[in-house]
N, C-alpha and C. Protein backbone atom coordinates (compact mmCIF):
# COMPACT_ATOMS: atom_id res chain seq x y z
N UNK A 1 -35.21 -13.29 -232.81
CA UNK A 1 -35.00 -11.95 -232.23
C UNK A 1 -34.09 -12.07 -230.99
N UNK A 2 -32.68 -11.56 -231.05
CA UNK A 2 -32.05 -11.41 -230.00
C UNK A 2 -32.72 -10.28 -228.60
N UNK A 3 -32.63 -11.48 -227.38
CA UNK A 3 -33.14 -10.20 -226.18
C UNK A 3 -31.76 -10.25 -225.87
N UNK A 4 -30.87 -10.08 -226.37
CA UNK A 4 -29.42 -9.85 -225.54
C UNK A 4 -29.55 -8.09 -225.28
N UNK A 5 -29.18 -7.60 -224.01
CA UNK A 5 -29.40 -6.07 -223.94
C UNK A 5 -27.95 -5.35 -223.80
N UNK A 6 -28.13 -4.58 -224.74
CA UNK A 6 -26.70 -4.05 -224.44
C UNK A 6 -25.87 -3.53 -223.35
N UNK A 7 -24.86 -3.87 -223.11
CA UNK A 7 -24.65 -3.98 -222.04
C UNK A 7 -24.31 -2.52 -221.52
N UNK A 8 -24.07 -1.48 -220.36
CA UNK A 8 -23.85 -0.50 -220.16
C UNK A 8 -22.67 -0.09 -219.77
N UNK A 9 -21.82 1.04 -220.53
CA UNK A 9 -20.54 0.65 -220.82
C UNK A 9 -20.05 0.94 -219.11
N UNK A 10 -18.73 0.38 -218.95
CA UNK A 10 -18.20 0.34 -217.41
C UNK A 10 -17.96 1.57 -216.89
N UNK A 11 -18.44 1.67 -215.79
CA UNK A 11 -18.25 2.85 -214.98
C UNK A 11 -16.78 2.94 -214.36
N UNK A 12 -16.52 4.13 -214.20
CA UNK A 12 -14.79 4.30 -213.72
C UNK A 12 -15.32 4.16 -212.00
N UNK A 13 -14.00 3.87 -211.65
CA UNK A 13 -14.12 3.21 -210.28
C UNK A 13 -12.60 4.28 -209.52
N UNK A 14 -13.02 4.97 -208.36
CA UNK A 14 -11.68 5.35 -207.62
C UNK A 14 -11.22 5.45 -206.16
N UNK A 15 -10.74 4.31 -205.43
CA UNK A 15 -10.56 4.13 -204.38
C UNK A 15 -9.82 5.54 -203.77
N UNK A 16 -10.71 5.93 -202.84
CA UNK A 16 -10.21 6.87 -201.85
C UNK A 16 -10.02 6.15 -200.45
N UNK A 17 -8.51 5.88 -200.17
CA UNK A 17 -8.21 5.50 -199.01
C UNK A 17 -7.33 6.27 -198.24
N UNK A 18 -7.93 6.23 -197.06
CA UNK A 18 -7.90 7.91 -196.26
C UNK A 18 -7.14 7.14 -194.74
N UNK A 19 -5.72 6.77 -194.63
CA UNK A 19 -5.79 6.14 -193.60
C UNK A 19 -5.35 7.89 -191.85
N UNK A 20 -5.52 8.80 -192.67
CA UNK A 20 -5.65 9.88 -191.86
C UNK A 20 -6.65 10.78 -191.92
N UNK A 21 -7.08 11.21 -191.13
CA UNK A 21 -8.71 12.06 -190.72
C UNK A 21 -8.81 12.67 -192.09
N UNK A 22 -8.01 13.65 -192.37
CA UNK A 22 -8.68 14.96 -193.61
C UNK A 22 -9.54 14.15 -194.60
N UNK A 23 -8.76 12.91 -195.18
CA UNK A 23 -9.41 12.41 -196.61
C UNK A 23 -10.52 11.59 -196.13
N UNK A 24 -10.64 10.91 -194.75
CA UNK A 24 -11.83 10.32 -194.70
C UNK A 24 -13.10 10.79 -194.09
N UNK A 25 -12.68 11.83 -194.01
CA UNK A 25 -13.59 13.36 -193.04
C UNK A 25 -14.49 13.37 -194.56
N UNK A 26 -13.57 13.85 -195.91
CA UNK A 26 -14.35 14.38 -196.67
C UNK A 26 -15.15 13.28 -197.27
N UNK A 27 -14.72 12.50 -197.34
CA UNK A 27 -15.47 11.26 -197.72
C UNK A 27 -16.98 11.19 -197.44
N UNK A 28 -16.79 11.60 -195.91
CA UNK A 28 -18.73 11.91 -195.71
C UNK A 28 -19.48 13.22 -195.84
N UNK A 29 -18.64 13.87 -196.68
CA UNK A 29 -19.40 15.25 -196.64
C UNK A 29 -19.98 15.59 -197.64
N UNK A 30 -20.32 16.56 -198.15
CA UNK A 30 -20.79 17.11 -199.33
C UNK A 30 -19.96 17.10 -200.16
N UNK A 31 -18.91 18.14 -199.23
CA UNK A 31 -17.22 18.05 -200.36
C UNK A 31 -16.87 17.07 -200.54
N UNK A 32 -16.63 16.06 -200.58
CA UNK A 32 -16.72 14.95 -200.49
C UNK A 32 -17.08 14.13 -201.91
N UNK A 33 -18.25 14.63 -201.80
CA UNK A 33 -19.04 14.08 -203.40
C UNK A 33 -18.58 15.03 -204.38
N UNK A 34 -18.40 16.31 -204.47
CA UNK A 34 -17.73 17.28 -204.80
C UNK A 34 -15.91 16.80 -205.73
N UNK A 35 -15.54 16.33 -204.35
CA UNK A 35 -14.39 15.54 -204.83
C UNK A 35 -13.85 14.39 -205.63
N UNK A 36 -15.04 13.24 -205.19
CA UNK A 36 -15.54 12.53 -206.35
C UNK A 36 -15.79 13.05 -207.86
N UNK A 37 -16.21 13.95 -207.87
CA UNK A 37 -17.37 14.41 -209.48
C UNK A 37 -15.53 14.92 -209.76
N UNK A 38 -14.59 15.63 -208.92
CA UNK A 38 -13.69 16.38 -209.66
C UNK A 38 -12.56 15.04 -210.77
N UNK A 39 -12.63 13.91 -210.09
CA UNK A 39 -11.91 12.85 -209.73
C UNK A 39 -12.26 12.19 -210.35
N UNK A 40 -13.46 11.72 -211.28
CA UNK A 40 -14.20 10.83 -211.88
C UNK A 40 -14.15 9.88 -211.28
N UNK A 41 -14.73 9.82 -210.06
CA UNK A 41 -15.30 8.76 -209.30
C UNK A 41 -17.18 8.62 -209.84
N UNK A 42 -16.95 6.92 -209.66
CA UNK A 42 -18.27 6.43 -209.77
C UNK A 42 -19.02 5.44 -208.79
N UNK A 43 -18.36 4.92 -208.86
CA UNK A 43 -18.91 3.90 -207.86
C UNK A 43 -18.27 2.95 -206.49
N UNK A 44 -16.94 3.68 -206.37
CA UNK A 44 -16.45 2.10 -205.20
C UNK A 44 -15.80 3.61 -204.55
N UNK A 45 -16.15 3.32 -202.77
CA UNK A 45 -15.22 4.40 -202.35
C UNK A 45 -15.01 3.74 -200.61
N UNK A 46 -13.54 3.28 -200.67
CA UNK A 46 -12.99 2.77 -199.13
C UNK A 46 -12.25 3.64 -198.47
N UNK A 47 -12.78 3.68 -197.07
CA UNK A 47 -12.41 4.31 -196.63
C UNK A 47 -11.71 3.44 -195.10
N UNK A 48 -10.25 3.66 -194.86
CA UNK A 48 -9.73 3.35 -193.88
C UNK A 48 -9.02 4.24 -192.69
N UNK A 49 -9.85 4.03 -192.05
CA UNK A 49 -9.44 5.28 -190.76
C UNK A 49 -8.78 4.56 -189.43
N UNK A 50 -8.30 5.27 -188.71
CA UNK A 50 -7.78 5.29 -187.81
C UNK A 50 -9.02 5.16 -186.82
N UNK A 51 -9.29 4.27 -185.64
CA UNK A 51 -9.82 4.70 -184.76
C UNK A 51 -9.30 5.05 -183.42
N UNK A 52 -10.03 4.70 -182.47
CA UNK A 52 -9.48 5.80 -181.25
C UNK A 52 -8.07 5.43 -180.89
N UNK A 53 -7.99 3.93 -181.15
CA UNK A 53 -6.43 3.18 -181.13
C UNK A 53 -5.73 3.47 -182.07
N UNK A 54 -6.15 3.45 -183.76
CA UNK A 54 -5.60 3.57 -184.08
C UNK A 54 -5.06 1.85 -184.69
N UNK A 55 -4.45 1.68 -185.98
CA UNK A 55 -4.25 0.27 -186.43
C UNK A 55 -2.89 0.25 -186.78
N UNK A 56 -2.58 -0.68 -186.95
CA UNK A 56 -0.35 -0.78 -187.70
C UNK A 56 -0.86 -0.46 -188.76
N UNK A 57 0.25 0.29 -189.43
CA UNK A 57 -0.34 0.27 -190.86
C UNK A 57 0.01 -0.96 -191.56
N UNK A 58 0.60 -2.07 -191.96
CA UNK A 58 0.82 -2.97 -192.27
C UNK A 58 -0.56 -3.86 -191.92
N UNK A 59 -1.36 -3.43 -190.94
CA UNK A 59 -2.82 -4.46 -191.22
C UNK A 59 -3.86 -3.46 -192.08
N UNK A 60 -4.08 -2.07 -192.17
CA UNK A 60 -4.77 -1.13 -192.84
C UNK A 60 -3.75 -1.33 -194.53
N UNK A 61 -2.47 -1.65 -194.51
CA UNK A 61 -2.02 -1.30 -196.21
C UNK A 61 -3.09 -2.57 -196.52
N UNK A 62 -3.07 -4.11 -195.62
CA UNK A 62 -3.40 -5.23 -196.23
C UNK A 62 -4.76 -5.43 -196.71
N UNK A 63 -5.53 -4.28 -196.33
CA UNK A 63 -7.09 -3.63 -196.77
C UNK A 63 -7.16 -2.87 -197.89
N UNK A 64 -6.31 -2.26 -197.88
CA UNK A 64 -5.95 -1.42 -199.29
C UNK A 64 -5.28 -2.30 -200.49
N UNK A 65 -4.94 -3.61 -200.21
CA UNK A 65 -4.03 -3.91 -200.88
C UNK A 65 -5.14 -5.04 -202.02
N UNK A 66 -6.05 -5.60 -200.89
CA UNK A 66 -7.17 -6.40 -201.21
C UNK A 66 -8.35 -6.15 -201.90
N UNK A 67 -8.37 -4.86 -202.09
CA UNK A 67 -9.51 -3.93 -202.39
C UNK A 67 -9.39 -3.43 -203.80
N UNK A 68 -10.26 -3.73 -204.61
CA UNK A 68 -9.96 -3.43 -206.56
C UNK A 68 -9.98 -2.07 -206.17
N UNK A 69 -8.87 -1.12 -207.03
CA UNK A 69 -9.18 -0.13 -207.39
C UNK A 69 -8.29 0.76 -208.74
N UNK A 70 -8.65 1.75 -209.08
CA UNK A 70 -8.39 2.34 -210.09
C UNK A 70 -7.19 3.68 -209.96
N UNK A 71 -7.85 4.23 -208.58
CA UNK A 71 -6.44 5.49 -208.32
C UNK A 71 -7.00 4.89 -207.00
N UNK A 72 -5.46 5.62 -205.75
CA UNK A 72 -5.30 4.96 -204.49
C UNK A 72 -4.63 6.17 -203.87
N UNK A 73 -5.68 7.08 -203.00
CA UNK A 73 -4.75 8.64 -202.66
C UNK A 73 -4.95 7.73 -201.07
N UNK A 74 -3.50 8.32 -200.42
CA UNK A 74 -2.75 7.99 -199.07
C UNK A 74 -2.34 9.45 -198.53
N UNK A 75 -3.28 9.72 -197.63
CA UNK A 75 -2.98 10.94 -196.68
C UNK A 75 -2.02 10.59 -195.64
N UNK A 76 -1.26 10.51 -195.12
CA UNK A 76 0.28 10.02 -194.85
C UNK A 76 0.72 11.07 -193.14
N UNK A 77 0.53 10.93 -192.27
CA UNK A 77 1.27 11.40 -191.45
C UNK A 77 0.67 12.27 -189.97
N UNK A 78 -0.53 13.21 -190.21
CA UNK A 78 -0.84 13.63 -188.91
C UNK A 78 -1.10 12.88 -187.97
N UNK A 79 -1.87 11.81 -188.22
CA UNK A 79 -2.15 10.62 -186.92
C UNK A 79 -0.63 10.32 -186.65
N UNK A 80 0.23 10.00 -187.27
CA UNK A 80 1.40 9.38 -186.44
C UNK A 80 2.03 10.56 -185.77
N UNK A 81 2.14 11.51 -185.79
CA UNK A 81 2.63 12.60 -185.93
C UNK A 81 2.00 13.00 -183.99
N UNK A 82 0.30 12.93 -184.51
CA UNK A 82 -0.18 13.31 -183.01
C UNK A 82 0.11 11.78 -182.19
N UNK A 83 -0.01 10.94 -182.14
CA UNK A 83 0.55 9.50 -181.56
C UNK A 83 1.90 9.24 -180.59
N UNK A 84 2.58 10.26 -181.96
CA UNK A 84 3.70 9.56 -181.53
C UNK A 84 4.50 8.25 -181.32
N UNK A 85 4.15 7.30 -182.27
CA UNK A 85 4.16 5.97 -182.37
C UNK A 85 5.92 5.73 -183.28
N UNK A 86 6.27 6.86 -183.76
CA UNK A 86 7.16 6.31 -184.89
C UNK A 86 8.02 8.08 -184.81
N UNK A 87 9.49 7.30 -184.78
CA UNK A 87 10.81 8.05 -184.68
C UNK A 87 10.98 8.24 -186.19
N UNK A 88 11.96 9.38 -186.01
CA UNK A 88 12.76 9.87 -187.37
C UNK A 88 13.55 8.50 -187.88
N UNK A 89 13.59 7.08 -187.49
CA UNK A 89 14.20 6.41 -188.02
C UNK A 89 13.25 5.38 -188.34
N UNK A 90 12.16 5.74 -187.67
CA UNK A 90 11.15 4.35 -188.13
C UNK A 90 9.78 4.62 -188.82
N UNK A 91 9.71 5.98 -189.00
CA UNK A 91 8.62 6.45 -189.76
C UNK A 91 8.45 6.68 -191.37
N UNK A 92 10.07 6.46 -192.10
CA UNK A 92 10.22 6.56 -193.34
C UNK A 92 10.25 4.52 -193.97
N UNK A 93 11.09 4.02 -192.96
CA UNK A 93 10.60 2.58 -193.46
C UNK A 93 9.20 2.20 -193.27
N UNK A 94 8.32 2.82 -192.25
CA UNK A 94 6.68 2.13 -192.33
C UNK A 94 6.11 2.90 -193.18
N UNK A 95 6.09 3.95 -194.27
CA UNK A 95 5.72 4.55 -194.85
C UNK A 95 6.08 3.59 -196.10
N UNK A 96 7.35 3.24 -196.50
CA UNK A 96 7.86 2.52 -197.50
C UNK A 96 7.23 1.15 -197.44
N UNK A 97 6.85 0.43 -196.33
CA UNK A 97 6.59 -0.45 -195.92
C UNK A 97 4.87 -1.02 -196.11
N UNK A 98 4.25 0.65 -195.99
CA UNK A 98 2.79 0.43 -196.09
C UNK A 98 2.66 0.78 -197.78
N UNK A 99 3.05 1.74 -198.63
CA UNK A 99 2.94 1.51 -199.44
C UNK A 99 3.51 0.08 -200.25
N UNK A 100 4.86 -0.48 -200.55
CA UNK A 100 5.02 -1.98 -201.12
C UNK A 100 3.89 -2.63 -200.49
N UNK A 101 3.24 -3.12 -199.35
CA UNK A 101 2.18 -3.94 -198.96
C UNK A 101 0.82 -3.41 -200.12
N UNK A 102 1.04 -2.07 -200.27
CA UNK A 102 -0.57 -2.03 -201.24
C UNK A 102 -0.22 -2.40 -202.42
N UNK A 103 1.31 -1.86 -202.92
CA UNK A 103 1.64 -2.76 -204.33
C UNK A 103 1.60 -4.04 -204.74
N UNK A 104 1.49 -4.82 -203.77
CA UNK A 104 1.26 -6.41 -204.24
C UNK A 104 -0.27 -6.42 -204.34
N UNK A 105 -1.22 -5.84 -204.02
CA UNK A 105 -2.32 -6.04 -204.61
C UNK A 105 -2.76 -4.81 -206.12
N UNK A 106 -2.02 -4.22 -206.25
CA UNK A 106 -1.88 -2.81 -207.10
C UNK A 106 -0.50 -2.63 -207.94
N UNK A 107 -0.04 -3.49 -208.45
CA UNK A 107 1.52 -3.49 -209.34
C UNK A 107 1.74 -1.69 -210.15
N UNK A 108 0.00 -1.83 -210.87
CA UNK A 108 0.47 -0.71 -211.32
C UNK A 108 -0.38 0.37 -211.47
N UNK A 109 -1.54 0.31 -210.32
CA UNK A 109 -2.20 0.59 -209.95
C UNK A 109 -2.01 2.63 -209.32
N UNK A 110 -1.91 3.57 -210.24
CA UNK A 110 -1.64 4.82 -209.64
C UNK A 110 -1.87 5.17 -208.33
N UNK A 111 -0.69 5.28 -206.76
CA UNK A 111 -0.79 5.38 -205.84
C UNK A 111 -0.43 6.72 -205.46
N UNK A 112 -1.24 8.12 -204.96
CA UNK A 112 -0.60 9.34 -204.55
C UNK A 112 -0.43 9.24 -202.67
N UNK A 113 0.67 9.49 -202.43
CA UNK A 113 0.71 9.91 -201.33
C UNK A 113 0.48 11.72 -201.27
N UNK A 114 -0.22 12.09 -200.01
CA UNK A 114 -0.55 13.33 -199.67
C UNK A 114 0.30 13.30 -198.30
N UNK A 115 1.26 14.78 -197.99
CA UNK A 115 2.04 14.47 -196.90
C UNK A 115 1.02 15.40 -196.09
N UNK A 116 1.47 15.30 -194.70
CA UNK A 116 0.35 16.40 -193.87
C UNK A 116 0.26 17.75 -194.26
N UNK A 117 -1.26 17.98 -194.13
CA UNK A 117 -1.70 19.32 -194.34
C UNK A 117 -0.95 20.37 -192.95
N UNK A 118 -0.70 21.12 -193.66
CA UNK A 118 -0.47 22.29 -192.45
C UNK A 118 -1.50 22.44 -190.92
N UNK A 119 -0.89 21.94 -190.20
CA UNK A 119 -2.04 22.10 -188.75
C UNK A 119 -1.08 23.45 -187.85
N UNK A 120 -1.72 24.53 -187.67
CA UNK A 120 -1.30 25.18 -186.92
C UNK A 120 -0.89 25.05 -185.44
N UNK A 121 0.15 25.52 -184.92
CA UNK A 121 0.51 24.91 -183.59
C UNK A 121 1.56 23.62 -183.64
N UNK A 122 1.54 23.12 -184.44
CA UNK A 122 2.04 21.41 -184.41
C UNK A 122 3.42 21.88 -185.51
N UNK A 123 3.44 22.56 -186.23
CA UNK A 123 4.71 22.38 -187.10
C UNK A 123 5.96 22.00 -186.88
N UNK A 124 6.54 22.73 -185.38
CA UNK A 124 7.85 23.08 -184.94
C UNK A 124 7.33 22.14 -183.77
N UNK A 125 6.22 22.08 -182.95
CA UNK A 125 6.30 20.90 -181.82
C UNK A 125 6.86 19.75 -182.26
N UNK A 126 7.39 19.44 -180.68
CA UNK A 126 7.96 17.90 -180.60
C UNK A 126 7.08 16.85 -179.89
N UNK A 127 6.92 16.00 -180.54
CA UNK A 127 6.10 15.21 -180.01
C UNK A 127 6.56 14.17 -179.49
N UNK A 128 5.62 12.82 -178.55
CA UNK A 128 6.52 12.36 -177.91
C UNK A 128 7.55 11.42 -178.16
N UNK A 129 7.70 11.32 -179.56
CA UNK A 129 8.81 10.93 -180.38
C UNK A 129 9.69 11.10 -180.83
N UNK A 130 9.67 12.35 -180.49
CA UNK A 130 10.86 13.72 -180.47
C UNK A 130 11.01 14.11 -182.10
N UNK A 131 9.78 13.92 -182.67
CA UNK A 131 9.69 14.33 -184.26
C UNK A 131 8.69 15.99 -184.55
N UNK A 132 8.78 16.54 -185.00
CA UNK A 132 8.12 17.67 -184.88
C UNK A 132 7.25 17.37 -186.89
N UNK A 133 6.42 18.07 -186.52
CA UNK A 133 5.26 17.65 -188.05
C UNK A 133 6.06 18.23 -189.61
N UNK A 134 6.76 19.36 -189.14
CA UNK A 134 7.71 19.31 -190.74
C UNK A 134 8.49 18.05 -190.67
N UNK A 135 9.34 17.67 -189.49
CA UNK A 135 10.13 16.52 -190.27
C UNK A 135 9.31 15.59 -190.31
N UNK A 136 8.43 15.19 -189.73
CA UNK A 136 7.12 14.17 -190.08
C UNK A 136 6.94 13.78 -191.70
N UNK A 137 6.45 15.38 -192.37
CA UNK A 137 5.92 15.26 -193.52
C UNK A 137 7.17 15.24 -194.32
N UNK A 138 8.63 15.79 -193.91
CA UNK A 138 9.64 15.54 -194.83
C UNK A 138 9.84 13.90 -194.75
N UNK A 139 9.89 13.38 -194.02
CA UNK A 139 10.14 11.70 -193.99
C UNK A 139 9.06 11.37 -194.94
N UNK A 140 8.15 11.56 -195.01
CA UNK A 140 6.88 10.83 -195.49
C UNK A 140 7.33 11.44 -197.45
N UNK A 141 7.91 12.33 -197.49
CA UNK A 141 7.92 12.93 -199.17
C UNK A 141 9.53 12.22 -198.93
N UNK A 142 10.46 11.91 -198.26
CA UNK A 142 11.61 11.11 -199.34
C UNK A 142 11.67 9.49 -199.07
N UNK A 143 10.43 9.30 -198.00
CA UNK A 143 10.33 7.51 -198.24
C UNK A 143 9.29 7.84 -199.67
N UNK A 144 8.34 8.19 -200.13
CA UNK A 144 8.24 7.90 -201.41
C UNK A 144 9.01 8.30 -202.45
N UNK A 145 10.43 9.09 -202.40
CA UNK A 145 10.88 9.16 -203.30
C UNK A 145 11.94 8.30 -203.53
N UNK A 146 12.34 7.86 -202.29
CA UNK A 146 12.69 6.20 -202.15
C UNK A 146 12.09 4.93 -202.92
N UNK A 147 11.04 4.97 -202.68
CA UNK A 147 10.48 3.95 -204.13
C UNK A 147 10.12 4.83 -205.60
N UNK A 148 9.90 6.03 -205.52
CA UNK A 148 10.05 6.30 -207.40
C UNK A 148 11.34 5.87 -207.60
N UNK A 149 12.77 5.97 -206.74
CA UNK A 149 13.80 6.31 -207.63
C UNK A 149 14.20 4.33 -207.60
N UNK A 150 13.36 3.63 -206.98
CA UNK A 150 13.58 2.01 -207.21
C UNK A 150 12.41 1.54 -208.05
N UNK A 151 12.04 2.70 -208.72
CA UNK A 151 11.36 2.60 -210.38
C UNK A 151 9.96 2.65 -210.02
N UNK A 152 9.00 2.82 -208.94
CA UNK A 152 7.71 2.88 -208.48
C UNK A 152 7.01 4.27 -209.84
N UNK A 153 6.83 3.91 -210.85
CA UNK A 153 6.40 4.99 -211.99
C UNK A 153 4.87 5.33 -211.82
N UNK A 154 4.29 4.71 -210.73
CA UNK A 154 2.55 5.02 -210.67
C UNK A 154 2.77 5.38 -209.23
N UNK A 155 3.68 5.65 -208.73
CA UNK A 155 3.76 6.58 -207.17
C UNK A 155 3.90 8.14 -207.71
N UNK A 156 3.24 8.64 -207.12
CA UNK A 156 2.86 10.22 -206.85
C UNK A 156 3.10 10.97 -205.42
N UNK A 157 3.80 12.09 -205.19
CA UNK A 157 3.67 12.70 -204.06
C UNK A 157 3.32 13.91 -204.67
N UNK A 158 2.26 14.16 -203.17
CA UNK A 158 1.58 15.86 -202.93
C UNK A 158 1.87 16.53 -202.27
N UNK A 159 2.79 17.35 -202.26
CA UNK A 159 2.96 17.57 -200.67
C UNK A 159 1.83 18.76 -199.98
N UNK A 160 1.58 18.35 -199.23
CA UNK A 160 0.46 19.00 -198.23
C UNK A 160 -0.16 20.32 -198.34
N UNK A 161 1.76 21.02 -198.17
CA UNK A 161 1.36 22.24 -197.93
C UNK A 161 0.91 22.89 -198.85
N UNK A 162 1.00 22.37 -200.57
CA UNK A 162 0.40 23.21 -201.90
C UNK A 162 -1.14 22.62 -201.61
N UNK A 163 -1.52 21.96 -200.74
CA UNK A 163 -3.06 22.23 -199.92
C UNK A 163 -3.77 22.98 -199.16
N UNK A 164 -2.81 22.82 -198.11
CA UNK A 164 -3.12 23.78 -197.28
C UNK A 164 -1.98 24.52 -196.60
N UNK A 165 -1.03 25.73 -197.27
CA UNK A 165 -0.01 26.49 -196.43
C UNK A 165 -0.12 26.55 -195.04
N UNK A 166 0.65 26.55 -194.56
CA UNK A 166 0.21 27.31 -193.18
C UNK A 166 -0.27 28.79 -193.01
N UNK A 167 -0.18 29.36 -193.79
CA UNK A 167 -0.63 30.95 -193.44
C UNK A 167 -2.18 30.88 -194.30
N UNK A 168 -2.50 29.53 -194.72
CA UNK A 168 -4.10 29.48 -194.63
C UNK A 168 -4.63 28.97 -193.81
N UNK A 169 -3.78 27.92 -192.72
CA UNK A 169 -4.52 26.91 -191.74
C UNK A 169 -5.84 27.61 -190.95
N UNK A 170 -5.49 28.77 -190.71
CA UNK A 170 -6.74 29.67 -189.73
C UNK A 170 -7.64 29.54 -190.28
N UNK A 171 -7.82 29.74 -191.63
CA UNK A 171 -9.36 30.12 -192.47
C UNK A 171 -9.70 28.96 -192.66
N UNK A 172 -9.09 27.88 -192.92
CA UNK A 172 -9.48 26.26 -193.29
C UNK A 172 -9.60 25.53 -192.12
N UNK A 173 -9.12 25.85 -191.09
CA UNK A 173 -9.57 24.74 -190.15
C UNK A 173 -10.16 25.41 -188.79
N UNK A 174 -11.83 25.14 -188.38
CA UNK A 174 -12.18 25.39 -187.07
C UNK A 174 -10.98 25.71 -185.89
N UNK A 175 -10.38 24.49 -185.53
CA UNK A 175 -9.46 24.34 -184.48
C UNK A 175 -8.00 24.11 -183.94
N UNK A 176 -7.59 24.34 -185.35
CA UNK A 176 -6.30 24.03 -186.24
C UNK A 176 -6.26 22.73 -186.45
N UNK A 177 -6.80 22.08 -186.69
CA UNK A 177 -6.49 20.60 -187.11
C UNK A 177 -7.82 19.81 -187.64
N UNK A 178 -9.59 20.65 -187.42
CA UNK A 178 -10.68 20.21 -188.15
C UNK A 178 -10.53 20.79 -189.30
N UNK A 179 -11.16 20.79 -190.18
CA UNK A 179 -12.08 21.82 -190.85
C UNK A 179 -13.22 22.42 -190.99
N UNK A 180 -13.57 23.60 -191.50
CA UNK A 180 -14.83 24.22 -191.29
C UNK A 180 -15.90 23.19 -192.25
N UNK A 181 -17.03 23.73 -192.21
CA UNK A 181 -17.70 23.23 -193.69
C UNK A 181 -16.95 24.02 -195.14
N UNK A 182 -16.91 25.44 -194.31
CA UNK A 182 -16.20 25.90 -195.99
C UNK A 182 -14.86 25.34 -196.30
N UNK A 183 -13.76 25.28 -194.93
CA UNK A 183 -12.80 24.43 -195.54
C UNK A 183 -12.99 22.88 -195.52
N UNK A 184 -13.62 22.27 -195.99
CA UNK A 184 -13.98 21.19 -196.52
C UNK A 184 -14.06 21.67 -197.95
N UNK A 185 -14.95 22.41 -198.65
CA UNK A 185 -15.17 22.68 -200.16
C UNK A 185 -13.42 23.14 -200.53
N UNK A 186 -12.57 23.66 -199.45
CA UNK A 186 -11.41 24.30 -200.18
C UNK A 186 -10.64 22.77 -200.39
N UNK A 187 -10.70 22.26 -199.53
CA UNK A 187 -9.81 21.15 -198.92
C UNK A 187 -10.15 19.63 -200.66
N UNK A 188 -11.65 20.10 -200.51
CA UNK A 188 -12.49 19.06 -201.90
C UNK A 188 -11.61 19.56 -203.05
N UNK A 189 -11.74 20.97 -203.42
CA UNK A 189 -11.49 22.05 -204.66
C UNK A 189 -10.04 21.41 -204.64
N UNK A 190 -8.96 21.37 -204.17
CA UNK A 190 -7.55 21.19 -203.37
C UNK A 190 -6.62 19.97 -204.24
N UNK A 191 -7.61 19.42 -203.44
CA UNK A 191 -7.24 17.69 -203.49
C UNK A 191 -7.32 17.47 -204.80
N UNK A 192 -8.87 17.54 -205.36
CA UNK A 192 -9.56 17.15 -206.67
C UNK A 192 -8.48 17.62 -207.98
N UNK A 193 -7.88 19.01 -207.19
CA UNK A 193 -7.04 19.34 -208.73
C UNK A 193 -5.94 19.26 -208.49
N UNK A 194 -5.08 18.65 -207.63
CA UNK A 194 -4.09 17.77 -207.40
C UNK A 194 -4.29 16.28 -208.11
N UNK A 195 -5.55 15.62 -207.94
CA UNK A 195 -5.58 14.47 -208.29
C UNK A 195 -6.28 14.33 -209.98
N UNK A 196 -6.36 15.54 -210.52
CA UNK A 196 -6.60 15.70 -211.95
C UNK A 196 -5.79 15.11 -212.75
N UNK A 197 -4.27 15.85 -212.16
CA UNK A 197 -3.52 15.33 -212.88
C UNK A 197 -2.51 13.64 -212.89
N UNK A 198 -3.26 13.37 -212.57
CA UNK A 198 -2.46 11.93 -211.89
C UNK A 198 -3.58 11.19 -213.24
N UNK A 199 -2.66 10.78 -214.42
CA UNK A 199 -3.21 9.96 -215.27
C UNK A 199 -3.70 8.30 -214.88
N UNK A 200 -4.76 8.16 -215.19
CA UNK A 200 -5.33 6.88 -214.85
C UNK A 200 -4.56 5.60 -215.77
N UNK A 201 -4.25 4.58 -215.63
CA UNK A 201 -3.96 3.49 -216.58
C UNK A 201 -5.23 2.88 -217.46
C-alpha cells in the first residue's frame, strides 16, 4: 500500500514590490488583501519601502532582484520626486538602471512599472531638483519605454494617472498625498484591474 500523499497542486505566487508609499501602504491593509484576491496572489508578498532616509535604488532593485517571484509591480517616482535626490537627467537612467538590476534575477519574469499617482499640489511644483511631478512621472514612462523598445517584452507601464486623475486626488487621498480607508479600496479596485491584464508566464 502506497502512503505516498498526493501532493497539493502549487499555489500561484505574486511579488508586490512597492519601493514607493501607495503600493506598500496597501500591502497592510484590508485593500490590500483585496488586491491580492484581484491579482491571484497566494502566498509570497515583499515589500520594499523607503524609510525615513530612504535607500539607492540599486541596493532596494538588488532585493527585488534576489527574491522568487511570479509578477513584479514597481510604483516608480513620488519619493524621488518629494526628495529631490534625482534631476531630469539622472532620474530616467536610475529608473532604467533599477529595473535591468531586477532583470538579472527575473529575465522573464513580468515587471509593471506604475508612474506616480496624481498628488494634488505637487504636479506643476518644483522641487529641489528643479523637476516638477509631471516631468517626474514622464521620465519614469519613457525610461521604460527605453527598455521595451531594447526588446524588454515582460515590461509593462501604468501610468498613474488612469489610477488616480487628478480631478479625483481630493476624494482619494486624506491630505493629498495619503489615502483615505475608502481610497485605499479605490486605489486596491485600480491597481488590481490594471494588473489583470498583465499575462503571467
Amino acid at each position: 500500500m502506497s502512503t505516498d500523499a498526493t501532493p497539493a497542486p502549487p499555489q500561484p505566487s505574486v511579488e508586490r514590490l512597492a519601493p514607493d508609499d501607495p503600493l506598500a501602504r496597501l500591502a497592510r491593509t484590508t485593500a490590500g488583501v483585496r488586491l491580492a484576491v484581484r491579482t491571484d496572489a497566494a502566498s509570497i508578498e515583499l515589500e520594499v519601502e523607503n524609510g525615513s532616509g530612504g535607500s539607492p535604488l540599486d541596493v532596494r532593485g538588488g532585493g527585488v532582484r534576489d527574491t522568487p517571484a511570479d509578477l513584479i509591480t514597481l510604483e516608480l517616482g513620488i519619493n524621488a520626486y518629494i526628495r529631490g535626490g534625482f534631476t531630469a537627467r539622472t532620474w530616467g537612467p536610475a529608473v532604467c538602471g533599477f529595473v535591468e538590476t531586477v532583470r538579472d534575477g527575473h529575465p522573464d519574469t513580468p515587471v509593471v512599472v506604475l508612474t506616480s499617482l496624481a498628488a494634488s499640489g505637487r504636479e506643476q511644483a518644483v522641487n529641489e531638483a528643479g523637476m516638477t511631478l509631471v516631468e517626474t512621472r514622464a521620465a519614469t514612462a519613457e525610461a521604460v519605454r527605453v527598455l521595451q523598445r531594447l526588446a524588454d517584452r515582460a515590461l509593462h507601464l501604468v501610468d498613474g494617472l488612469t489610477v488616480v486623475p487628478v480631478a479625483e486626488a481630493g476624494r482619494v487621498y486624506a491630505d493629498g498625498l495619503h489615502p483615505t480607508v475608502e481610497g485605499e479600496y479605490v486605489l486596491a479596485d485600480r491597481i488590481g484591474a490594471a494588473l489583470d491584464k498583465i499575462p503571467l508566464n
